[in-house]
Protein backbone atom coordinates (compact mmCIF):
# COMPACT_ATOMS: atom_id res chain seq x y z
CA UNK A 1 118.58 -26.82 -88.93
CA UNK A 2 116.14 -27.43 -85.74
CA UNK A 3 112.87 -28.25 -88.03
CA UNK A 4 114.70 -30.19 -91.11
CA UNK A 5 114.80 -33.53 -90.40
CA UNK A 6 118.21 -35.43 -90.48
CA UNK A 7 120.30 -37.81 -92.33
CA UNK A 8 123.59 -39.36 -91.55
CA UNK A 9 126.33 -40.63 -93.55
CA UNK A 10 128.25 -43.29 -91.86
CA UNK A 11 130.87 -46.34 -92.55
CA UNK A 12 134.81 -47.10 -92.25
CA UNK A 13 137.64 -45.29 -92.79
CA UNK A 14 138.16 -44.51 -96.90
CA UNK A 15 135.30 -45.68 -98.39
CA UNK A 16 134.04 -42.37 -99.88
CA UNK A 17 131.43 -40.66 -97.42
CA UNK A 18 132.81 -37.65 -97.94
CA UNK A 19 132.54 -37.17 -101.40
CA UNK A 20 129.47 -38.39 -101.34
CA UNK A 21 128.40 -35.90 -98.91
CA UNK A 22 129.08 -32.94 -101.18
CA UNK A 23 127.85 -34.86 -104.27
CA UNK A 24 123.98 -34.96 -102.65
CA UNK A 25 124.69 -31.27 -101.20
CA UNK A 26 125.52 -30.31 -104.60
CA UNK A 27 129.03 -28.19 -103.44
CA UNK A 28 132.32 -29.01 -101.63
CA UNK A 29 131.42 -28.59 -98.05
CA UNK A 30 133.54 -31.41 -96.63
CA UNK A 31 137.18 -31.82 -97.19
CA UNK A 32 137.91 -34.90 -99.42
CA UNK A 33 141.64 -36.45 -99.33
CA UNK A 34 142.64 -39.87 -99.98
CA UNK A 35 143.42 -40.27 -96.83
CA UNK A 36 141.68 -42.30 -93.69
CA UNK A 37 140.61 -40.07 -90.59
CA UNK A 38 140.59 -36.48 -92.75
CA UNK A 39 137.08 -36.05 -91.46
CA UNK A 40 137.00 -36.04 -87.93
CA UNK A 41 133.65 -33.85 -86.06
CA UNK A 42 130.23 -34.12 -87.64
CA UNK A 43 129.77 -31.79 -90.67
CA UNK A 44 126.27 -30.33 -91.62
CA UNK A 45 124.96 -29.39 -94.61
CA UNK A 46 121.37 -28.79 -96.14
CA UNK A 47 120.31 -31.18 -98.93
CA UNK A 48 117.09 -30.47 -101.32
CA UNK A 49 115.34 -33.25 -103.42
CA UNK A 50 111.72 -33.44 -104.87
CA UNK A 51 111.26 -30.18 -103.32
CA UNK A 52 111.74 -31.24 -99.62
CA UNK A 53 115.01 -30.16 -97.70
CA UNK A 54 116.80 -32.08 -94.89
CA UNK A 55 120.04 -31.65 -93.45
CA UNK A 56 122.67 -34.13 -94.12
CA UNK A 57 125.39 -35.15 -91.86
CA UNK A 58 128.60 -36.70 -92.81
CA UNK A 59 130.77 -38.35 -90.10
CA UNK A 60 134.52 -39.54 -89.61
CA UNK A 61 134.88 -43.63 -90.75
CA UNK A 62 134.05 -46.26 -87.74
CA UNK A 63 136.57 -47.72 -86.69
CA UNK A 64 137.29 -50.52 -83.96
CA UNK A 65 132.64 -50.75 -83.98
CA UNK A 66 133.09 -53.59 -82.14
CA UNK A 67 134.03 -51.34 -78.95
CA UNK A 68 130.62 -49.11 -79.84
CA UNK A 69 129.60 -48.67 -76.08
CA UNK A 70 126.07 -46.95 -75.45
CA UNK A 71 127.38 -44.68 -72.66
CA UNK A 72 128.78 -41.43 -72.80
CA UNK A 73 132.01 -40.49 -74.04
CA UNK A 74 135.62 -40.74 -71.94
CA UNK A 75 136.75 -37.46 -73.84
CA UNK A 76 136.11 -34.09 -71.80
CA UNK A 77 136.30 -30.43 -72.30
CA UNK A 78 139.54 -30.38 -70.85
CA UNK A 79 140.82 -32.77 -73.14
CA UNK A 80 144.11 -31.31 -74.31
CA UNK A 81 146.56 -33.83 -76.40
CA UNK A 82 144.56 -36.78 -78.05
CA UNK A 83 146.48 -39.75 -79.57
CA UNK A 84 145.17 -42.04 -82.44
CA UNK A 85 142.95 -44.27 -79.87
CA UNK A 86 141.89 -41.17 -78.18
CA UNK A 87 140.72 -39.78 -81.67
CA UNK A 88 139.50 -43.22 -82.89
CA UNK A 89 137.08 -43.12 -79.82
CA UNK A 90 136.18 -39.25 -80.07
CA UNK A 91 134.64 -40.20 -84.14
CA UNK A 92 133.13 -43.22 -82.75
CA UNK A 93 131.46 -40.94 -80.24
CA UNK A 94 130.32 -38.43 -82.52
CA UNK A 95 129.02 -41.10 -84.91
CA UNK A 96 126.54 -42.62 -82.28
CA UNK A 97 125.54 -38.81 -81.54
CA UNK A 98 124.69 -38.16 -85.52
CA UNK A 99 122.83 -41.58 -85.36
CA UNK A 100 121.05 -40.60 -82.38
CA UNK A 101 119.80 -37.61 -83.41
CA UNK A 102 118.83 -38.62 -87.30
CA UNK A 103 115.63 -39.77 -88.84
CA UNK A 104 117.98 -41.91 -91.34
CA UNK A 105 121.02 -42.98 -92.02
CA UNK A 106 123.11 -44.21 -94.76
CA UNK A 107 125.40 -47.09 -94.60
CA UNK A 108 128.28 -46.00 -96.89
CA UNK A 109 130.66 -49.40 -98.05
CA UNK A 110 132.78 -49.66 -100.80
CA UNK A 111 132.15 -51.98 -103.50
CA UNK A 112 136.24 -52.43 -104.32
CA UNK A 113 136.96 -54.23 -101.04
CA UNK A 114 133.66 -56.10 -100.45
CA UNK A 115 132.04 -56.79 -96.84
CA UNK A 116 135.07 -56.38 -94.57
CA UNK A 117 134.60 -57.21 -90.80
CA UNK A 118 134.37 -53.91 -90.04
CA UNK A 119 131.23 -53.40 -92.03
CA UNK A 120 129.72 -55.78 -90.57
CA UNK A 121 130.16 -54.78 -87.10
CA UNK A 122 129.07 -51.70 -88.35
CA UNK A 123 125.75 -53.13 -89.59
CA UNK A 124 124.92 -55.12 -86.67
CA UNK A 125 125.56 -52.17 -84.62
CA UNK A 126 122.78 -50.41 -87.35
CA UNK A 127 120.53 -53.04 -86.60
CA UNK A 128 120.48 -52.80 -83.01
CA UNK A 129 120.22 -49.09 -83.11
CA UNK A 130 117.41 -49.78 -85.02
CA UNK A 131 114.65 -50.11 -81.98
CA UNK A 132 113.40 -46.03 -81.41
CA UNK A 133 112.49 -45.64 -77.72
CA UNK A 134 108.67 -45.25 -79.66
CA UNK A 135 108.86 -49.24 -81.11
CA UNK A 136 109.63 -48.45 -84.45
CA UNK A 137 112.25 -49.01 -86.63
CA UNK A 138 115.08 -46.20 -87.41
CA UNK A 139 115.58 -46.86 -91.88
CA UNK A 140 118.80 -47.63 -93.30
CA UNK A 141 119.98 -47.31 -96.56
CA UNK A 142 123.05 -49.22 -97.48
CA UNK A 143 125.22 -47.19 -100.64
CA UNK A 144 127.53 -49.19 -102.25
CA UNK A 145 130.09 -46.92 -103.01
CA UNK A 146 132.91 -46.92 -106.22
CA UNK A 147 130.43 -48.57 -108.17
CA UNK A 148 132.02 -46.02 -111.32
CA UNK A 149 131.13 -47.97 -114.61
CA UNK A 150 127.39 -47.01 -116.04
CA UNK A 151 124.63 -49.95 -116.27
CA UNK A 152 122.92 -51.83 -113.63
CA UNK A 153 123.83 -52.47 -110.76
CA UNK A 154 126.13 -50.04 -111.38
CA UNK A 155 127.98 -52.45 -113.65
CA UNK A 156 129.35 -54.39 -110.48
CA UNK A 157 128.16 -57.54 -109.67
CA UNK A 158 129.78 -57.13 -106.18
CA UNK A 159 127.11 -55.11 -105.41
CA UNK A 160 124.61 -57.77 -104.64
CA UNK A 161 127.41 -59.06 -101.78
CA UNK A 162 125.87 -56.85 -99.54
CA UNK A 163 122.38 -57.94 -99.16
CA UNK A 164 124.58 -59.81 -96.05
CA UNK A 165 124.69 -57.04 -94.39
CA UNK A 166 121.12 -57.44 -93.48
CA UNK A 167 120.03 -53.80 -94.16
CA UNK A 168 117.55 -54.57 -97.31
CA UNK A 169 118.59 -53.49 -100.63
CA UNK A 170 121.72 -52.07 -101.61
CA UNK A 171 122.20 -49.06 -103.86
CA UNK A 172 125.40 -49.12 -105.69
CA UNK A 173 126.38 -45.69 -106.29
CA UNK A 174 129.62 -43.87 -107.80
CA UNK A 175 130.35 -40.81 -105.12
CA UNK A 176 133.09 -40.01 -107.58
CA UNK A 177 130.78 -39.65 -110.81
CA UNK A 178 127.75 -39.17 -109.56
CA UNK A 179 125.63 -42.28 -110.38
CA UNK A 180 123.15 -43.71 -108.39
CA UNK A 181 122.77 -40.47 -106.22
CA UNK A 182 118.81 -40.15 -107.51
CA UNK A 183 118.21 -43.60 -106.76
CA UNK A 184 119.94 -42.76 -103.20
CA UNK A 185 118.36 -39.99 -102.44
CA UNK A 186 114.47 -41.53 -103.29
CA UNK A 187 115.52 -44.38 -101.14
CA UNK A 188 116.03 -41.22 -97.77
CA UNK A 189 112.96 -39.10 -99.03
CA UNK A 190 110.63 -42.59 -98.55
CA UNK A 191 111.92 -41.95 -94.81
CA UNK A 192 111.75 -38.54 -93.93
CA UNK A 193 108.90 -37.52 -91.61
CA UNK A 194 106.32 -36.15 -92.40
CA UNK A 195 106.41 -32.14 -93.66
CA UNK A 196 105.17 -30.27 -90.93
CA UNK A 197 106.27 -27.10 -92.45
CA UNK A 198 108.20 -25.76 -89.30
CA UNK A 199 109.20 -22.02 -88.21
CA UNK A 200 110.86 -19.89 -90.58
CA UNK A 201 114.43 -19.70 -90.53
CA UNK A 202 115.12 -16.23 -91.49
CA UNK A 203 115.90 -14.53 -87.76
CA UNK A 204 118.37 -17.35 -87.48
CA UNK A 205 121.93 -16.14 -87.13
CA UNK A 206 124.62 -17.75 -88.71
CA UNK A 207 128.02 -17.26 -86.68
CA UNK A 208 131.55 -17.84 -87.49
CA UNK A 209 134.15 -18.63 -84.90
CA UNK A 210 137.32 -17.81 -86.31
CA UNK A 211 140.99 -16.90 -84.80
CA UNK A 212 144.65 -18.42 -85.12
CA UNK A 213 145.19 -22.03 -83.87
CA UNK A 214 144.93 -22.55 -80.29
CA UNK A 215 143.04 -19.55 -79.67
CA UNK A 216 139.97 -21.99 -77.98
CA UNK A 217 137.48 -21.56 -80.95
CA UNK A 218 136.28 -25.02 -79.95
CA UNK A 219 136.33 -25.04 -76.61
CA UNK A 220 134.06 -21.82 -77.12
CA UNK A 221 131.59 -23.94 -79.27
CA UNK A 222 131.47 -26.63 -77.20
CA UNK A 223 130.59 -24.22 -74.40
CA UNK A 224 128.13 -22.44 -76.31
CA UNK A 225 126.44 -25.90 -76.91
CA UNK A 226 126.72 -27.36 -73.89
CA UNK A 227 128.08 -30.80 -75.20
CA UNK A 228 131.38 -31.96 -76.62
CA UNK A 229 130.33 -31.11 -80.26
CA UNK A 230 134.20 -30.40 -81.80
CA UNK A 231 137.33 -32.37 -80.64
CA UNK A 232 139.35 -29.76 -78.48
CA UNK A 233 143.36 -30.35 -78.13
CA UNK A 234 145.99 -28.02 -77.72
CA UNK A 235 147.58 -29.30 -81.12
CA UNK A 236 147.28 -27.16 -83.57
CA UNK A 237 144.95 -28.21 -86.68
CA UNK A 238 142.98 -30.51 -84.79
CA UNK A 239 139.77 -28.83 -86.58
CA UNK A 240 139.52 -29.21 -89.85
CA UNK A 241 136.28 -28.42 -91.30
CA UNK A 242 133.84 -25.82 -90.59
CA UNK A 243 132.00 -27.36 -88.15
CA UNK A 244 127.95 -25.92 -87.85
CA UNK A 245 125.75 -26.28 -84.88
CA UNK A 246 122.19 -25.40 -84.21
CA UNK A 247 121.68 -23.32 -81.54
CA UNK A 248 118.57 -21.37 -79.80
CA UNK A 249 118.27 -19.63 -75.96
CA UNK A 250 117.18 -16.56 -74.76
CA UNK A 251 119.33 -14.21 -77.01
CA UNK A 252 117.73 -15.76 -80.29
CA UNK A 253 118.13 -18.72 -83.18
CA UNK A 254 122.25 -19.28 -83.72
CA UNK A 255 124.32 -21.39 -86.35
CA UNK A 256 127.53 -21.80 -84.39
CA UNK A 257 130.54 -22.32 -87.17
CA UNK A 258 133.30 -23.78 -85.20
CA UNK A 259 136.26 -23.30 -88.30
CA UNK A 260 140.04 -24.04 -88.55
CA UNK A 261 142.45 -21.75 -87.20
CA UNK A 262 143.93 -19.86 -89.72
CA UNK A 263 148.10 -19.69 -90.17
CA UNK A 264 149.99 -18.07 -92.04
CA UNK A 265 150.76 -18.97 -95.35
CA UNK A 266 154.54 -20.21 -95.23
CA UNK A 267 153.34 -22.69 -92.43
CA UNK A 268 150.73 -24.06 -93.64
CA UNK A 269 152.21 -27.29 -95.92
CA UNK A 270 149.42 -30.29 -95.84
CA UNK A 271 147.00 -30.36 -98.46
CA UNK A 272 144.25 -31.07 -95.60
CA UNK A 273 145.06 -27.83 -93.68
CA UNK A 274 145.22 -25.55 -97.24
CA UNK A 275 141.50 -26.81 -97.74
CA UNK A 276 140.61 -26.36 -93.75
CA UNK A 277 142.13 -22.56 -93.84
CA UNK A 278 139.97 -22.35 -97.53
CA UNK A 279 136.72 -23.57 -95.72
CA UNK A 280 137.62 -21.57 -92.83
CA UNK A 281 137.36 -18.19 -94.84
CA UNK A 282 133.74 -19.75 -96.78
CA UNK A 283 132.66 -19.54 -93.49
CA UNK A 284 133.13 -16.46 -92.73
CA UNK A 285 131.03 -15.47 -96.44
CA UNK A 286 128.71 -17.40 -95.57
CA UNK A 287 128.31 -16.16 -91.82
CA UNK A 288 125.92 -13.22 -91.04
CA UNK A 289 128.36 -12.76 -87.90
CA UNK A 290 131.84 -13.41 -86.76
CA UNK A 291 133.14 -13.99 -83.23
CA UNK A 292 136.98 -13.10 -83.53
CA UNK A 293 138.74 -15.06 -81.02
CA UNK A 294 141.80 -13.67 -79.22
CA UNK A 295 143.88 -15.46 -76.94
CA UNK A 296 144.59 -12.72 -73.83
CA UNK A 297 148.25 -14.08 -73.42
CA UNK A 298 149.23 -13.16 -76.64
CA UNK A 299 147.44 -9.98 -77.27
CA UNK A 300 146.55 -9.13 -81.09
CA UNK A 301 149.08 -10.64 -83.07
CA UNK A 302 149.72 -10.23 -86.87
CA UNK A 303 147.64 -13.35 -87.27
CA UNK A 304 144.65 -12.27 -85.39
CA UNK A 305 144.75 -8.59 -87.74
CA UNK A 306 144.71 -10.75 -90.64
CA UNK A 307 141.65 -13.02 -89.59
CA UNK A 308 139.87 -9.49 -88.57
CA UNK A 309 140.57 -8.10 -91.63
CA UNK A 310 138.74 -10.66 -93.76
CA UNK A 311 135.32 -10.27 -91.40
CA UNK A 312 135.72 -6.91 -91.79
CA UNK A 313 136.21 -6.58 -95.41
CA UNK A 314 133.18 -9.38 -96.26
CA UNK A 315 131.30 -6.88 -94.28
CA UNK A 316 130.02 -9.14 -91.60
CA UNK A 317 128.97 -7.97 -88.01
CA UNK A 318 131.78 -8.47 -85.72
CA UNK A 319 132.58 -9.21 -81.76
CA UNK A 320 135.69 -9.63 -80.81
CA UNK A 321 135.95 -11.91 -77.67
CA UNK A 322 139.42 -12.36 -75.49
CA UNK A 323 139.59 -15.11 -74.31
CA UNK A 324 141.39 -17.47 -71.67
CA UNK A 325 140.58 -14.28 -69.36
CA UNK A 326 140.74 -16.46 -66.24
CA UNK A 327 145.11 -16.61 -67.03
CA UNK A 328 145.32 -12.89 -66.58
CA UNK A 329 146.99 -10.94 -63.29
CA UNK A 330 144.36 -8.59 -63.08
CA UNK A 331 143.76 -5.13 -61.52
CA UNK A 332 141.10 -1.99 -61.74
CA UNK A 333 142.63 -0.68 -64.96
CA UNK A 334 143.30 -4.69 -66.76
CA UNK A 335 140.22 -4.52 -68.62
CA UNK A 336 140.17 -1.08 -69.76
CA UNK A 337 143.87 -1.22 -70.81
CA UNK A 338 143.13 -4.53 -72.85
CA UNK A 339 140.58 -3.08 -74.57
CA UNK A 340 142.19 0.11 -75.42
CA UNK A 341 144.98 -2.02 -76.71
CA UNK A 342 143.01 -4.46 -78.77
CA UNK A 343 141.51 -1.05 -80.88
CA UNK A 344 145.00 0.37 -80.81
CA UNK A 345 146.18 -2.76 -82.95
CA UNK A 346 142.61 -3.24 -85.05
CA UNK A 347 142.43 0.58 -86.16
CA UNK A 348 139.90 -0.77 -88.66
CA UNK A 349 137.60 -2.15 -86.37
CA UNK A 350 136.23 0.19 -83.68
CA UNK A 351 133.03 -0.14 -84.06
CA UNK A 352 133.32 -3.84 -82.71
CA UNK A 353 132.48 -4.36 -79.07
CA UNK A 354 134.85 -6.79 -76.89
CA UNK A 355 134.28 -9.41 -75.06
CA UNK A 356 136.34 -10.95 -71.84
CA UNK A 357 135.80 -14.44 -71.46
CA UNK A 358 136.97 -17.78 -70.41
CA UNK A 359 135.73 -20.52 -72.28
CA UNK A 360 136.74 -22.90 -70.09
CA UNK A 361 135.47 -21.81 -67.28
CA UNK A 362 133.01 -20.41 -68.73
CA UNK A 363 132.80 -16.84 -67.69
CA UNK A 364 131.49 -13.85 -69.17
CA UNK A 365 129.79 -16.51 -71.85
CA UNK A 366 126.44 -16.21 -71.42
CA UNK A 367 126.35 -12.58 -72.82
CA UNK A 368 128.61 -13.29 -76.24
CA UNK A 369 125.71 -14.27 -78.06
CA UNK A 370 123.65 -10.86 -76.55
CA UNK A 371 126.67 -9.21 -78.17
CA UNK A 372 126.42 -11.09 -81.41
CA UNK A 373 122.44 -10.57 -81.77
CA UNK A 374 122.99 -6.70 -81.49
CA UNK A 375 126.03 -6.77 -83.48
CA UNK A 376 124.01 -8.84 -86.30
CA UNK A 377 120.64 -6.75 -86.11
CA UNK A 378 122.49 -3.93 -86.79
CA UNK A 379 124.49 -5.30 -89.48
CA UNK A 380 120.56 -5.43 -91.21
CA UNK A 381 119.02 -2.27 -90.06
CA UNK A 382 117.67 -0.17 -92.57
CA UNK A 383 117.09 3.58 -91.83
CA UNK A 384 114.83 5.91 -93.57
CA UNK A 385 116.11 8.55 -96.16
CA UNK A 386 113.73 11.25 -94.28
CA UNK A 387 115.91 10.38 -90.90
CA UNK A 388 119.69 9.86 -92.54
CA UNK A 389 118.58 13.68 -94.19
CA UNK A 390 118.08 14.84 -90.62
CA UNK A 391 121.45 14.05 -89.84
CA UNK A 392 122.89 15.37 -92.93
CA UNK A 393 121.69 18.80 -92.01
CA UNK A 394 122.66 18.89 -88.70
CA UNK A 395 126.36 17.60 -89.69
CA UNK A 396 126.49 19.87 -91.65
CA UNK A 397 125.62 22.92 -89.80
CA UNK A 398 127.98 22.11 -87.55
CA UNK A 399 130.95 21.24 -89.72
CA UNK A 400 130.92 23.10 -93.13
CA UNK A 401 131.65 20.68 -95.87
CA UNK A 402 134.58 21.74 -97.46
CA UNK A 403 135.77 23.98 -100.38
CA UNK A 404 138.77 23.84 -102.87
CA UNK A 405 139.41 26.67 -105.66
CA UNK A 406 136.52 28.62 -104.67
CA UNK A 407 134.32 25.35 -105.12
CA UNK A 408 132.76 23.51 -102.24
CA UNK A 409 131.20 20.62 -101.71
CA UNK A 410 127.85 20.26 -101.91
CA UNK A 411 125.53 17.07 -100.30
CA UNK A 412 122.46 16.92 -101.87
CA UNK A 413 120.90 14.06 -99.91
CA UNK A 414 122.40 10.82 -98.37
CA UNK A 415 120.22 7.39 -99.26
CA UNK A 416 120.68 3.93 -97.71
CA UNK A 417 121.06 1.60 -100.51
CA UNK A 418 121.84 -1.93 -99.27
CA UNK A 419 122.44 -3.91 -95.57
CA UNK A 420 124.29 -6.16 -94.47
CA UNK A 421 126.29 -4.53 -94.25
CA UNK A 422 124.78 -1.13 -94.16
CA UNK A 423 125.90 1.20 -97.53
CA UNK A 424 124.93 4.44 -97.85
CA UNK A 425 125.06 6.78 -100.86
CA UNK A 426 125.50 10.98 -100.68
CA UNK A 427 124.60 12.95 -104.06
CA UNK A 428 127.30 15.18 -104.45
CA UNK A 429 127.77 18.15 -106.82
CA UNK A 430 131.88 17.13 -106.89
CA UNK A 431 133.31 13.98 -106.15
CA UNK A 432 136.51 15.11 -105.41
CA UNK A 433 135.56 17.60 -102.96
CA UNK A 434 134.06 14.76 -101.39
CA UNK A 435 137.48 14.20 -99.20
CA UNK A 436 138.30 11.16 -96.77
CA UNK A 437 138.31 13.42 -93.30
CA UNK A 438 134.67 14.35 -94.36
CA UNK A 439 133.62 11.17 -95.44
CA UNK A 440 134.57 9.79 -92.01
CA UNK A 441 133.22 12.66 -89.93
CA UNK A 442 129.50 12.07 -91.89
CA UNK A 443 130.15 8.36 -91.20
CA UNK A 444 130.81 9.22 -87.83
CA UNK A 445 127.17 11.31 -87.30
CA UNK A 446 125.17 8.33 -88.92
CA UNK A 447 126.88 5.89 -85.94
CA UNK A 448 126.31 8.66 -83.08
CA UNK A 449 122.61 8.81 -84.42
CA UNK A 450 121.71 5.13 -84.64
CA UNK A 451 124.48 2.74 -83.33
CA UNK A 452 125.09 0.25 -85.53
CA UNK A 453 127.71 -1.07 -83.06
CA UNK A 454 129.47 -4.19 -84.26
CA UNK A 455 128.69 -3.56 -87.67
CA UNK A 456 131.25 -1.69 -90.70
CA UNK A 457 129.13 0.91 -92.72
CA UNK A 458 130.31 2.24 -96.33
CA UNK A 459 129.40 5.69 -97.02
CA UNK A 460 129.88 6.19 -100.89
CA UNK A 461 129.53 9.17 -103.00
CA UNK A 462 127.61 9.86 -106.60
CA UNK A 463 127.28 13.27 -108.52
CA UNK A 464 123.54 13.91 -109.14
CA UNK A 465 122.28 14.28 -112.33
CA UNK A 466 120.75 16.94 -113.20
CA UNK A 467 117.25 15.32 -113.58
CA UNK A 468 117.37 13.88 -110.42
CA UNK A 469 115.42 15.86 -107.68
């Protein structure tokens, strides 16, 4: 987050960053496969030792440091097909960036292979990124990865190889088992600056971008940030973590969760894009809000009712933006008709507001987070039992509750019980003259009375004891 300071993982292709990353976080946040280039934007996560939290960063393996430039990078927002050097340049690029912006970094090598040329282009690099604009030094802590038998040293004497990298001490350190991580860890909390304490982080709101492939979820993060923070391509699976990005203008404190675009089962084959659609759907648990992305072409496909389904049934406030607006004929009635299709084909979801926008251009942008701040506020509002009661009454005066057998239903009082999203709880005298039509009309006077637009509400039932008053 904004007030934690920041550590980055960096090195070559392969040599273990990534499972070292969700070692020190403590959970599987990054996607680990045997395979060079799997991580490819920056992925965040919040670390806590000796009490003091900081947010890690874990990058996609240097390659080609040699051609590190100090400028900015040759990849656009419009980028659209990106070939190996194109993506070779895009991780060096986002490298420097997590370098930039951290208050240490570690130097991840791998004790198998020894210094390799890359490393130590990769070091010198380091050291010249060393100088802060300030005079001081920027620390580095070199981890010596693979190092899996138990002793000192890690048990490998290759270890001490790398005091020619230049970058003081070495820490040999076994991602895969876990060994050395304390002694890592120490080594970053001597760096971190000073504990300022910082502003809460409570009003911050943590949203998930989430859609089918190709729908423009990064391009929409990338526009919300106002920098090239996620690759954008028009192949499908280019993003493969969940990407998060702090966030903060006028509309409040964001998270932006840039996350893989979810296909359908029988197509999706590689063991990569199983854990990317797996991480995709954490994020949306993990989200406060979701931002369901719709490409306008297309409409709402069976894909897009799927993704919708799973914000909506993890209970999370929800927008639903259409994007790539600016490709649309339009006329008086093009916005009104979209709209009243998009409900027609999300029955479940009317309660979500929609969005037209172009992330590309840009318009209509500015007021999606507006949306998602509402939607989210009211996904936590909490209204009094005094006030629901209120409403109770005057539902039902004007509808009767209903009767069956000579026995009708009778609502003792309605209680909100839990937000986020908002549940609510009516004392009944019958349960099953509790029926669905009334359960949706009651649900129906609680949204007319206090909004909660962009947010699902559960209205549940109980029979009341008889020592309850």
């Amino acid at each position: 987050m904004s007030n934690k300071p920041v550590v980055a993982i960096i090195g070559r292709p392969n040599v273990g960053k990534s499972m070292l990353f969700n070692k020190l976080v403590g959970r599987r946040v990054a996607i680990v496969e045997d395979t060079p280039g799997v991580t490819r934007d920056r992925v965040t996560a919040v670390c806590e030792w000796r009490g003091r939290e900081f947010t890690l960063v874990d990058t996609g393996g240097i390659e080609g440091a040699s051609l590190w430039g100090g400028g900015t990078s040759k990849l656009g927002n419009s980028t659209s097909k990106l070939g190996s050097a194109d993506m070779r340049e895009y991780i060096r690029e986002q490298a420097r960036l997590a370098i930039e912006s951290a208050d240490a970094v570690i130097f991840v090598c791998d004790v198998k292979t020894g210094i390799t040329e890359s490393d130590s282009e990769i070091a010198l690099m380091l050291q010249k990124s060393r100088l802060r604009a300030g005079g001081g030094r920027m620390p580095v802590v070199a981890a010596v990865n693979k190092c899996d038998r138990a002793g000192a040293g890690g048990g490998d004497a290759g270890v001490y190889e790398f005091y020619g990298l230049g970058l003081g001490d070495p820490i040999a350190v076994s991602a895969l088992h876990g060994i050395g991580t304390g002694d890592l860890l120490d080594a970053c909390f001597e760096h971190l600056p000073p504990d300022t304490g910082g502003e809460p982080e409570a009003d911050v709101i943590r949203v998930a971008v989430v859609g089918k492939p190709n729908a423009g979820k990064s391009s929409l993060t990338n526009r919300l940030l106002g920098e090239q923070r996620v690759i954008v391509s028009e192949v499908p699976g280019t993003t493969r973590d969940a990407i998060d990005s702090y966030l903060e203008n006028e509309h409040g404190r964001f998270v932006i969760i840039d996350t893989a675009g979810m296909r359908k089962k029988s197509r999706v084959r590689e063991s990569v894009e199983y854990f990317s659609v797996l991480r995709a759907v954490m994020a949306i648990e993990r989200a406060d809000a979701c931002v369901i992305l719709l490409d306008a072409r297309d409409g709402v496909t069976e894909q897009d009712t799927k993704v919708a389904g799973l914000a909506h049934d993890a209970g999370k406030a929800c927008v639903i933006a259409v994007n790539k607006w600016d490709l649309i004929e339009k006329n008086t009635h093009t916005m009104n008709n979209m709209r009243e299709r998009v409900y027609s084909d999300l029955p479940f979801m009317p309660y979500a507001p929609v969005e037209f926008i172009s992330a590309k251009t840009g318009a209509r942008v500015g007021g999606l987070l507006g949306a998602v701040a509402t939607a989210a506020a009211n996904n936590a509002m909490r209204v009094t039992t005094g006030m629901l009661n209120d409403v109770l009454a005057d539902a039902v005066a004007r509808v009767q509750p209903p009767s069956d057998k000579g026995r009708r239903l009778k609502i003792y009082y309605i209680s909100q019980v839990a937000v986020k999203p908002p549940r609510f709880v009516a004392f009944v005298n019958d349960q099953k003259l509790f029926h669905f039509s009334y359960r949706r009309y009651l649900e129906n006077r609680i949204r007319e009375a206090f909004g909660f637009g962009g947010t699902p509400i559960a209205l549940e039932c109980r029979v009341r004891n008889r020592d309850e008053t």
